[in-house]
C-alpha atoms as a PDB file:
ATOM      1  CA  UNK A   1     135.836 124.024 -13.840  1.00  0.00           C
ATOM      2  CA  UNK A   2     134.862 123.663 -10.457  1.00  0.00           C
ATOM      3  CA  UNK A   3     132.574 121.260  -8.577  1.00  0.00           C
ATOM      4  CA  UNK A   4     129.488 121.711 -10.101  1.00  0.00           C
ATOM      5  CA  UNK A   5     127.758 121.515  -6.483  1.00  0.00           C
ATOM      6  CA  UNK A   6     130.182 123.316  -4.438  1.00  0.00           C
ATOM      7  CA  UNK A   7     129.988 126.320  -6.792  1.00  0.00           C
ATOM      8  CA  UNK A   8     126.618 126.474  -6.747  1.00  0.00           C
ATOM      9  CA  UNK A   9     127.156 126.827  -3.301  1.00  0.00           C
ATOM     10  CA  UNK A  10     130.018 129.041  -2.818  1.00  0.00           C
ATOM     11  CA  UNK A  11     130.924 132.631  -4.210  1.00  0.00           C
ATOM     12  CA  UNK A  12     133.682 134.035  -3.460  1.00  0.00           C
ATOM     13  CA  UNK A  13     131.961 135.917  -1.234  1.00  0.00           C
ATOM     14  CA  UNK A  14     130.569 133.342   1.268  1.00  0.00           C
ATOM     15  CA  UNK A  15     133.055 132.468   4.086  1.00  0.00           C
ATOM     16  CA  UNK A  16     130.694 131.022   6.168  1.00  0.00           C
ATOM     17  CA  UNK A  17     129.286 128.409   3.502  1.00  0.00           C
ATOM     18  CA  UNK A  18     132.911 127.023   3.130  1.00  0.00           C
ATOM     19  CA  UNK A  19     133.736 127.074   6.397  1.00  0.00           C
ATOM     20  CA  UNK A  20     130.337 125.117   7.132  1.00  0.00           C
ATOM     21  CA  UNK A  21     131.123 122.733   4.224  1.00  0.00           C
ATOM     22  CA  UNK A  22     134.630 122.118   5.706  1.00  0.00           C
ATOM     23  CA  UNK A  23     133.403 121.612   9.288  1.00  0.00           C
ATOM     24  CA  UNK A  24     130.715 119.446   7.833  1.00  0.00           C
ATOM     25  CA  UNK A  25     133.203 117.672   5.581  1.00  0.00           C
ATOM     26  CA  UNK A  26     135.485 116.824   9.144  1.00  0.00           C
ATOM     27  CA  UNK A  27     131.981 115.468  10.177  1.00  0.00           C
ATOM     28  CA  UNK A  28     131.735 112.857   7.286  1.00  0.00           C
ATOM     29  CA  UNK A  29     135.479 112.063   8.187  1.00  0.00           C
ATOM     30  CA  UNK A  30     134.944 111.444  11.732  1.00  0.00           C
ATOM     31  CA  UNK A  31     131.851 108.949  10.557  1.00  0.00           C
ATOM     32  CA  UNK A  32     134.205 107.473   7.885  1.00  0.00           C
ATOM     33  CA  UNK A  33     137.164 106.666  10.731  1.00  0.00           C
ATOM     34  CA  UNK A  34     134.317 104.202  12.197  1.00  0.00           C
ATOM     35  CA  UNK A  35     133.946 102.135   9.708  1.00  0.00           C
ATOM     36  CA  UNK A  36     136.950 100.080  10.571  1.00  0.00           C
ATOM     37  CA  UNK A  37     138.718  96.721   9.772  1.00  0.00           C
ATOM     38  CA  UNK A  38     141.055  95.481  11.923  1.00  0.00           C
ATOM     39  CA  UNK A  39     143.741  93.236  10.442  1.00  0.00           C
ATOM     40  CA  UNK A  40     145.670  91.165  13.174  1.00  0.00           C
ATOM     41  CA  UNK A  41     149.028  91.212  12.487  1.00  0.00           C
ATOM     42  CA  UNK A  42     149.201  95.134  11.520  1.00  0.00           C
ATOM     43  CA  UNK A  43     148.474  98.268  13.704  1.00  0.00           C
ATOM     44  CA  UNK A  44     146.433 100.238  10.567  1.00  0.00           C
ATOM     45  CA  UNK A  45     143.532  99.324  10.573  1.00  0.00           C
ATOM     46  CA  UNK A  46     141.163  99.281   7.445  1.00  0.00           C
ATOM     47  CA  UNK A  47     139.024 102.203   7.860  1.00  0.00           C
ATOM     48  CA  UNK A  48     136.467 104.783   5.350  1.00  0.00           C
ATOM     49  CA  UNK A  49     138.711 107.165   5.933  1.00  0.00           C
ATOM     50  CA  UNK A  50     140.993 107.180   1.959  1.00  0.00           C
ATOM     51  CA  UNK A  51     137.009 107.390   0.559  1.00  0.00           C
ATOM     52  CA  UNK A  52     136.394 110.340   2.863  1.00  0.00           C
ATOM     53  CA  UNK A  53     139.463 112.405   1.549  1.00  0.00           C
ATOM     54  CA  UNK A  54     139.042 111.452  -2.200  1.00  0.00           C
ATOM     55  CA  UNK A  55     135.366 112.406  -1.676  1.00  0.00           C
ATOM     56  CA  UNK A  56     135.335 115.361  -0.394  1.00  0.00           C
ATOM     57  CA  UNK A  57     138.852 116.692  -2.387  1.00  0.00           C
ATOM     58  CA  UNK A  58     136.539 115.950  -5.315  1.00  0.00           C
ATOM     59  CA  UNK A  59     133.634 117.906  -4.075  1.00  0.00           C
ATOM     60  CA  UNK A  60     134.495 120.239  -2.271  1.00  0.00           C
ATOM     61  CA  UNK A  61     137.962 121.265  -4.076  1.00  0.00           C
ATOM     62  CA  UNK A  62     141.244 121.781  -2.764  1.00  0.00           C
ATOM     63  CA  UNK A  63     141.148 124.387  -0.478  1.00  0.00           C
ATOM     64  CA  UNK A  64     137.971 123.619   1.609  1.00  0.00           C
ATOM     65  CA  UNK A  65     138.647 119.485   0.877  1.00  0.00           C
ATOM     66  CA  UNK A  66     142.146 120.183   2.864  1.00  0.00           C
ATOM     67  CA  UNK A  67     140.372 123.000   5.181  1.00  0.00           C
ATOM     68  CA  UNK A  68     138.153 119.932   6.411  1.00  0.00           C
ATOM     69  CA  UNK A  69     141.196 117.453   6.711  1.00  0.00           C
ATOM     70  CA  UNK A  70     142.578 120.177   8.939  1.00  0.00           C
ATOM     71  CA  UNK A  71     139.435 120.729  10.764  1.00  0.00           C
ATOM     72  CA  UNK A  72     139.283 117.064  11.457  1.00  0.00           C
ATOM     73  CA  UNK A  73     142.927 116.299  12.606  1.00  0.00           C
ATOM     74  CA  UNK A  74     142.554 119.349  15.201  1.00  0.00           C
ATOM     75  CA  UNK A  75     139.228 118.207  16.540  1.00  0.00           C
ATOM     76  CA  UNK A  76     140.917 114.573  17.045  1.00  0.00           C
ATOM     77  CA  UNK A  77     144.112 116.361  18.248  1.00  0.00           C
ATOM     78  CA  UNK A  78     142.051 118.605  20.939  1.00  0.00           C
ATOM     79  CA  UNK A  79     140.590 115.600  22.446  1.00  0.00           C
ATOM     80  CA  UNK A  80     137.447 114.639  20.506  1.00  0.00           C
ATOM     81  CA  UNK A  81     136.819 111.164  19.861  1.00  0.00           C
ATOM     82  CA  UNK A  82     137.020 111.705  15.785  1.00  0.00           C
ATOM     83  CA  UNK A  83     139.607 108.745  15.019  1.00  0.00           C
ATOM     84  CA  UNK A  84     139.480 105.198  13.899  1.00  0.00           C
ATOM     85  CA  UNK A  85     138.197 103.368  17.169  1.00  0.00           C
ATOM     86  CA  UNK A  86     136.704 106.406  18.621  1.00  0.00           C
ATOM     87  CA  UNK A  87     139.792 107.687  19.457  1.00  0.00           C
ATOM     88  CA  UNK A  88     141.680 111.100  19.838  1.00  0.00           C
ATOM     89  CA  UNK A  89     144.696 112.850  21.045  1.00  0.00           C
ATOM     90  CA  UNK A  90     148.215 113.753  19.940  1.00  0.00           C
ATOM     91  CA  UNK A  91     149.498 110.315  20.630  1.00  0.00           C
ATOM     92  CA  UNK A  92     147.462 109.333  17.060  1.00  0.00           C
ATOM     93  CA  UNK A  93     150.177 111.902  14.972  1.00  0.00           C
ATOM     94  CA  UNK A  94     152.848 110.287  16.672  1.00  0.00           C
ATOM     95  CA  UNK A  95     151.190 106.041  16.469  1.00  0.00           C
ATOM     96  CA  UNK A  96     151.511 104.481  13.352  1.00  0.00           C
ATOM     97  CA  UNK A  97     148.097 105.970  11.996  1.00  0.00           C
ATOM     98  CA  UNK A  98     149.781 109.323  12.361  1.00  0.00           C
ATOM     99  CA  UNK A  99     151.879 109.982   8.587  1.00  0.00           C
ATOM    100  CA  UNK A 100     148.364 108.744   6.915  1.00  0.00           C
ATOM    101  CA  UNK A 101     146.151 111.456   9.244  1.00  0.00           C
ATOM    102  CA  UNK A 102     148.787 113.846   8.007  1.00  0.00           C
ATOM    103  CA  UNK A 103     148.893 112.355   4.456  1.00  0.00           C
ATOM    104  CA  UNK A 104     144.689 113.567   4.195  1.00  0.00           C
ATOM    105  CA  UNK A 105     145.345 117.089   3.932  1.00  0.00           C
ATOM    106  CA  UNK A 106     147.915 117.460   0.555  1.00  0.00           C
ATOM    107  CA  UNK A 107     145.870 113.986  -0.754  1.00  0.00           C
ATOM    108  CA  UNK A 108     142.242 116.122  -0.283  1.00  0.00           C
ATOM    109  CA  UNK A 109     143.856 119.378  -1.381  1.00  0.00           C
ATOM    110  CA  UNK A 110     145.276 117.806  -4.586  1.00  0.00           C
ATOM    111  CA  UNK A 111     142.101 115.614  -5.940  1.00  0.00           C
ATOM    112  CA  UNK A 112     140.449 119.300  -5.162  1.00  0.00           C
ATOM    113  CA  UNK A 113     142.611 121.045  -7.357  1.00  0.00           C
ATOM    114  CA  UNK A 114     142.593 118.726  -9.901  1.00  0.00           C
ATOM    115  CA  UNK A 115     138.737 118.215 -10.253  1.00  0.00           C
ATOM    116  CA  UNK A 116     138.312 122.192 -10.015  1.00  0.00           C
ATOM    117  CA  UNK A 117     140.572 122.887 -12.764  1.00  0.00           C
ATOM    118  CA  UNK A 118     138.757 119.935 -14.817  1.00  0.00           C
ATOM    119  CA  UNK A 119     141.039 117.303 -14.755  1.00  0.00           C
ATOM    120  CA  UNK A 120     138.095 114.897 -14.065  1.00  0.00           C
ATOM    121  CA  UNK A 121     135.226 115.248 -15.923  1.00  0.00           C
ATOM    122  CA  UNK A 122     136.352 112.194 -17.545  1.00  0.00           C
ATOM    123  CA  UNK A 123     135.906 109.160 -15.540  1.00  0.00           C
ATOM    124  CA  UNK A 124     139.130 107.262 -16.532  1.00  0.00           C
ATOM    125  CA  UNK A 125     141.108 110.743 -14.924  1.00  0.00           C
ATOM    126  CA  UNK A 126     139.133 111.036 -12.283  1.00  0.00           C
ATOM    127  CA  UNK A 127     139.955 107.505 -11.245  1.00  0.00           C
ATOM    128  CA  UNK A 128     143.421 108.541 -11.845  1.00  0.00           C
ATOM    129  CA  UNK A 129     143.525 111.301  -9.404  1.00  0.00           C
ATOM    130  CA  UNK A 130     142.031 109.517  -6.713  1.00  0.00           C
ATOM    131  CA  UNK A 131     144.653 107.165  -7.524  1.00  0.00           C
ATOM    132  CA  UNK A 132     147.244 109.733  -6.861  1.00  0.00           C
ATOM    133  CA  UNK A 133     145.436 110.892  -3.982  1.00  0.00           C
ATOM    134  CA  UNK A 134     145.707 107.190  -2.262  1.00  0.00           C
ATOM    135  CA  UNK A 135     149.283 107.252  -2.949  1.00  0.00           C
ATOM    136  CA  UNK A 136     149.519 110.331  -1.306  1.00  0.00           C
ATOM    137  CA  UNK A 137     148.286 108.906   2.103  1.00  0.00           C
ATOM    138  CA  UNK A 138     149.813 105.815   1.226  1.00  0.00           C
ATOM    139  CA  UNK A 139     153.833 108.051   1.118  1.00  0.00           C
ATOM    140  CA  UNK A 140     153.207 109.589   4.203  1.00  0.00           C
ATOM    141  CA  UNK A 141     151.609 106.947   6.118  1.00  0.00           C
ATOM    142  CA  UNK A 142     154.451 104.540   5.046  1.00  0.00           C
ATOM    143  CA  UNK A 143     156.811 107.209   6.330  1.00  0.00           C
ATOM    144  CA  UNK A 144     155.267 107.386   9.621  1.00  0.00           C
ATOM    145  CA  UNK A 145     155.146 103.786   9.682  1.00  0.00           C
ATOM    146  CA  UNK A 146     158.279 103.598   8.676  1.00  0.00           C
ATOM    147  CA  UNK A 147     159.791 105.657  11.666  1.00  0.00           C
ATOM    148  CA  UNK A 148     159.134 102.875  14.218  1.00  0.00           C
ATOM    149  CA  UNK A 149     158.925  99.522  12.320  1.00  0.00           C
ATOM    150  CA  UNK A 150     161.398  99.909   9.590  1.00  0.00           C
ATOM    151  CA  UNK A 151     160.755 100.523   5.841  1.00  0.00           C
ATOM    152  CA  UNK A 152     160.084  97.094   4.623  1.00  0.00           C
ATOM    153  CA  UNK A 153     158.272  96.307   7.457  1.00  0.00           C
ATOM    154  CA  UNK A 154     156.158  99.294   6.996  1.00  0.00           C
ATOM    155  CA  UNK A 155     155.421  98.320   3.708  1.00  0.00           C
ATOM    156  CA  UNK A 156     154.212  94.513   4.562  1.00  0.00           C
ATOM    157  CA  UNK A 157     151.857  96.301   7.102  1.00  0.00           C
ATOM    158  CA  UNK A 158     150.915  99.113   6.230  1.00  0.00           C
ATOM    159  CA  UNK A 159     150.861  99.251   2.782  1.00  0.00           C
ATOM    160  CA  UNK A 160     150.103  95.687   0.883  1.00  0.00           C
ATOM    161  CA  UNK A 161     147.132  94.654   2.702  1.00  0.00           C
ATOM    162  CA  UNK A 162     145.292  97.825   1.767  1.00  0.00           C
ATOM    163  CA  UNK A 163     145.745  97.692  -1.856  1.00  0.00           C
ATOM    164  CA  UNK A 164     142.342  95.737  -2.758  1.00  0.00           C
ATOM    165  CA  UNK A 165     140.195  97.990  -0.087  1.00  0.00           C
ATOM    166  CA  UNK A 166     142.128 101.115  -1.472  1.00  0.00           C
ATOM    167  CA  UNK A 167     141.158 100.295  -5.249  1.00  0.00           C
ATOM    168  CA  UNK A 168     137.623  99.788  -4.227  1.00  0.00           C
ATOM    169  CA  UNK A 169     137.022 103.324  -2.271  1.00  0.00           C
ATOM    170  CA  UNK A 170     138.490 104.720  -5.335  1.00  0.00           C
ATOM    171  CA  UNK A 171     136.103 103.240  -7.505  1.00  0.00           C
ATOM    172  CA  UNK A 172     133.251 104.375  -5.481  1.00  0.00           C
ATOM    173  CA  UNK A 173     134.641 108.127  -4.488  1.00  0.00           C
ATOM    174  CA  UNK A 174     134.735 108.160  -8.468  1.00  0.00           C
ATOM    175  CA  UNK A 175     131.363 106.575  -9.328  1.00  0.00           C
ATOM    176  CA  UNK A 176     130.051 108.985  -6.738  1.00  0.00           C
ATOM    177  CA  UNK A 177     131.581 111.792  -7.427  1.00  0.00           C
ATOM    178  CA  UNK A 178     130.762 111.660 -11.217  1.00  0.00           C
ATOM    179  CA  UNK A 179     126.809 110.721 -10.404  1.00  0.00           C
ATOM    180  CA  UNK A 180     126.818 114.023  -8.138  1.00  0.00           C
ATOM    181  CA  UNK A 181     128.432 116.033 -10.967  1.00  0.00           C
ATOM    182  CA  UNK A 182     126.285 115.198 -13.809  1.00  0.00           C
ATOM    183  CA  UNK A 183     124.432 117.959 -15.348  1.00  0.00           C
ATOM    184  CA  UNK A 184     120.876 116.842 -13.774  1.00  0.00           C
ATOM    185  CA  UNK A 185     122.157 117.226 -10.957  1.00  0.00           C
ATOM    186  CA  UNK A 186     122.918 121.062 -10.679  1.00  0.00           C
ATOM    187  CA  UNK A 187     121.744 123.047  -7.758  1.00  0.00           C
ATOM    188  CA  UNK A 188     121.060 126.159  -9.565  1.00  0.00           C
END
């Protein structure tokens, strides 16, 4: 079953409504890398990002939730300011933000694919796929992280001071998701 709001919205039919929904979807992600925490003695900072990619993999499914985690890494990559910190470039893929940025796009495509197919309409699995989703980003950011400061290391920085802020943003891409995907709440 897909997203109750997304097919409402798309038919197989309309290109241009998913390519608007992914380009508006990079948007929200480009808002979400602003809302930032730094923590001082790691260079990941805590950002809205993870809620951004659960989000809209839940809502707008897997291919046009990835399509917009695509859309957003390119726009950062080509020199607009869409990163944490209002920053952008190629230097991010290769920094120790770079395996999480990467991490967005199979995290956003899976939670899509699992919500379409019905997987969660049950609250208790959705929170388990945006579980898997976090762990996702959490693999290939630790990788990248991994690359320059050493596994362990990677893990004490990148990794165990996110846990709490993780759980929370996948709390609230649940509660969120499920409030937009109650019946009441159709668009047709």
């Amino acid at each position: 079953m897909a997203n109750q709001i997304t097919s409402a919205l798309i038919t197989p039919r309309s290109l241009t409504v998913g390519l608007s929904l992914a380009f508006a979807g990079s948007i929200l992600m480009a808002l979400m890398a602003q809302i930032q925490i730094y923590v001082p003695f790691s260079p990941v900072p805590i950002t809205g990002q993870t809620f951004g990619v659960l989000f809209l993999g839940a809502v707008l499914g897997g291919k046009i939730g990835a399509l917009s985690m695509v859309i957003y890494i390119a726009e950062g990559l080509s020199g607009i300011p869409v990163f944490a910190g209002v920053g952008s470039g190629p230097a991010y893929l290769l920094g120790p933000t770079g395996g999480y940025l990467i991490g967005f796009i199979p995290a956003a495509f899976l939670v899509g694919v699992m919500h379409e197919s019905g997987w969660g309409r049950k609250i208790w699995a959705s929170v388990l796929i945006m579980i898997l989703g976090t762990t996702i980003i959490f693999a290939f950011g630790i990788a990248g992280l991994a690359l320059t400061v050493g596994f362990i290391y990677a893990l004490e920085i990148g990794l165990y001071p996110f846990i709490p802020g993780a759980l929370l943003k996948i709390l609230f891409a649940t509660g969120l998701t499920a409030t937009l995907n109650r019946p009441s709440h159709k668009l047709y």
